[in-house]
C-alpha atoms as a PDB file:
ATOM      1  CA  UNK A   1     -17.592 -98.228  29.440  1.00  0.00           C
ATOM      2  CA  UNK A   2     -21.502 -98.208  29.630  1.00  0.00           C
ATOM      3  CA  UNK A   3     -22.940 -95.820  27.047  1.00  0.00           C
ATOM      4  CA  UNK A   4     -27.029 -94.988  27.853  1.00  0.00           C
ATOM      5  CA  UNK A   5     -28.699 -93.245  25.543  1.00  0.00           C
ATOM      6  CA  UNK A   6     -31.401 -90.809  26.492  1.00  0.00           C
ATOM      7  CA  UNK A   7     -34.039 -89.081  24.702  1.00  0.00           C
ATOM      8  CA  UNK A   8     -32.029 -90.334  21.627  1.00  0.00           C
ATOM      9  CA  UNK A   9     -33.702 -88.052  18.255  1.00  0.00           C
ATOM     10  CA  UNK A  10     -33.851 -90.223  14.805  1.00  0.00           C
ATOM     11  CA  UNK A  11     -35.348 -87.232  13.439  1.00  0.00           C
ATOM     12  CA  UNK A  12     -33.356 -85.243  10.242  1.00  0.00           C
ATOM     13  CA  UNK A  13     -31.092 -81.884  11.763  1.00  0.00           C
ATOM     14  CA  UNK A  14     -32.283 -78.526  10.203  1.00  0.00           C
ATOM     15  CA  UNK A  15     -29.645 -76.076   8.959  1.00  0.00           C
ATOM     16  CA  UNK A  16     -29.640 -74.393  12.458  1.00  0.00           C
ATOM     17  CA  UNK A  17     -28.208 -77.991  14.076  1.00  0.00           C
ATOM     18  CA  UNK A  18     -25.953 -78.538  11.076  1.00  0.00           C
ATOM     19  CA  UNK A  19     -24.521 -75.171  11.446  1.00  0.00           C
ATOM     20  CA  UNK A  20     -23.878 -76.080  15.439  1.00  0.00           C
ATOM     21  CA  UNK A  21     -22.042 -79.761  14.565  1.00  0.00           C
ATOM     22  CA  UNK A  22     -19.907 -77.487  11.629  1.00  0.00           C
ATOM     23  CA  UNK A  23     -19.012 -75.067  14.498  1.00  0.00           C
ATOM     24  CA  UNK A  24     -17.947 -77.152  17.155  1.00  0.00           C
ATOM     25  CA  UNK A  25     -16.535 -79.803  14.858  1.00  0.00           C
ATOM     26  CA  UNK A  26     -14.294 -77.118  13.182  1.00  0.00           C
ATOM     27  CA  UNK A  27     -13.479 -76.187  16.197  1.00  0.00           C
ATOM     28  CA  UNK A  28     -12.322 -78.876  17.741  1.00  0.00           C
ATOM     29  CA  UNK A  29     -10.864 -80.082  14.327  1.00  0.00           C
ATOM     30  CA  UNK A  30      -8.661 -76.727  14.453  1.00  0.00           C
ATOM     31  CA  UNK A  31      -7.239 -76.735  17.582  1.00  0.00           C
ATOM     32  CA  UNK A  32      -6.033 -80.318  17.359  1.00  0.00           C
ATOM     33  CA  UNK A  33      -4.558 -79.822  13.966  1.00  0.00           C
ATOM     34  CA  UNK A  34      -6.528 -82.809  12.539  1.00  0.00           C
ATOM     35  CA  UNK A  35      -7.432 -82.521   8.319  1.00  0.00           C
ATOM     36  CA  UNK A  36     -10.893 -82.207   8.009  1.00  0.00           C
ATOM     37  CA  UNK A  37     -10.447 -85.234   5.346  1.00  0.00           C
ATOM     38  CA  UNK A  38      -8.834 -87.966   7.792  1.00  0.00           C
ATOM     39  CA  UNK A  39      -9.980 -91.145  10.141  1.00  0.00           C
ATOM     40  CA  UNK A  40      -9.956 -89.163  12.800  1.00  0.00           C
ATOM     41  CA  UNK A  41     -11.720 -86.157  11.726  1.00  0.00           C
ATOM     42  CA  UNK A  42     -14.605 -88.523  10.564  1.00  0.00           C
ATOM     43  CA  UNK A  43     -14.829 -90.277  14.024  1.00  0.00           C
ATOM     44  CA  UNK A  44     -14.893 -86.504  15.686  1.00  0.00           C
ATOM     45  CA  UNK A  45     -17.591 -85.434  13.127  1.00  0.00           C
ATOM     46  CA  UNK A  46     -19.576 -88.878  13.821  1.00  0.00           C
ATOM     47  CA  UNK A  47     -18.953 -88.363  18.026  1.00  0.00           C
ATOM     48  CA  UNK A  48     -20.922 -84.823  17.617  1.00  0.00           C
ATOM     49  CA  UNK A  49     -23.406 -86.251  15.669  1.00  0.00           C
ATOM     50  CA  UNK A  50     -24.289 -88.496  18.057  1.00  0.00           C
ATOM     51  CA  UNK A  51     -23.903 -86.628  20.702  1.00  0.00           C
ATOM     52  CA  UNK A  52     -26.347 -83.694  19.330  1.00  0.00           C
ATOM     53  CA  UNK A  53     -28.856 -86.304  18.633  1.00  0.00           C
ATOM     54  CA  UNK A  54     -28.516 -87.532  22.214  1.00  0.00           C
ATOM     55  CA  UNK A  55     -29.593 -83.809  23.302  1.00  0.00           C
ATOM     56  CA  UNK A  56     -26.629 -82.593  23.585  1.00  0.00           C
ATOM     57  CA  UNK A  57     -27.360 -79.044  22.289  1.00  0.00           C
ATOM     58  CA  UNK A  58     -24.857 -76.714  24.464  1.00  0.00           C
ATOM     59  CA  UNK A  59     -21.508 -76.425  21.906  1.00  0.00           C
ATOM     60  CA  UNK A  60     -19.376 -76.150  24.862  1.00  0.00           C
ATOM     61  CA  UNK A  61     -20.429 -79.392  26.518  1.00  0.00           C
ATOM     62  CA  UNK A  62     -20.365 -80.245  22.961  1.00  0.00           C
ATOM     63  CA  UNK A  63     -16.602 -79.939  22.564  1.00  0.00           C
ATOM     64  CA  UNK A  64     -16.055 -81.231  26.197  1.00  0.00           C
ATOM     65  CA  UNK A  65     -17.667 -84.599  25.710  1.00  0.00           C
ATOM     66  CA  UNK A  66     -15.979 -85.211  22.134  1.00  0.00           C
ATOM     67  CA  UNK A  67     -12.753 -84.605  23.985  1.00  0.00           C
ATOM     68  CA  UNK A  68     -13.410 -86.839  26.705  1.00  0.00           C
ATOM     69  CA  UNK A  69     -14.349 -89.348  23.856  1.00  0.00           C
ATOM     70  CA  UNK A  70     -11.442 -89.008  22.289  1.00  0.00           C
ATOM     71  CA  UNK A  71      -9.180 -89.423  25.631  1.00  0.00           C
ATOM     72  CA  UNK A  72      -7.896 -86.236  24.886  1.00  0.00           C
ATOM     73  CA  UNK A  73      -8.984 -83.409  28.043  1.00  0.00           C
ATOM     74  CA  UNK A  74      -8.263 -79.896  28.021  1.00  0.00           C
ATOM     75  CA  UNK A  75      -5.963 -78.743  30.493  1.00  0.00           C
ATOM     76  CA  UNK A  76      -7.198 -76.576  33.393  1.00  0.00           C
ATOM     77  CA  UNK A  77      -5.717 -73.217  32.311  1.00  0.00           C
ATOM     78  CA  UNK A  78      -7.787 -72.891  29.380  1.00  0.00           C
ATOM     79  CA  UNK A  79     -11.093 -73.223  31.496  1.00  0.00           C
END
């Protein structure tokens, strides 16, 4: 897969963007039963990261894009 970065930010999150990557990560965390403390709830913490920093900034196409990272979709009845 080709990854491209855009308008990629370096620069620290305030409490405001922490509070969004909490959010959507405990989200997401939740309703895949995953412990906050495991492998895969690091790499699904590190995949918003990124993706915030990318300019990703809306929580739903937050939680969209960390699913299609993971390979793991939501079905169509609970759009």
């Amino acid at each position: 897969m080709v990854q491209t970065i855009i308008k990629r930010s370096d620069a620290p999150l305030d409490t405001r963007d922490l509070q969004l990557c909490q959010r959507v990560f405990d989200e997401i965390r939740a309703a895949a039963d995953i412990p906050r403390k495991s492998e895969e709830g690091e790499r699904i913490a590190a995949i918003v990261i990124e993706l915030f920093r990318q300019g990703v900034r809306n929580p739903e196409h937050l939680k969209l894009l960390v699913q299609g990272a993971r390979g793991t979709f939501p079905e169509a009845a609970e759009r």
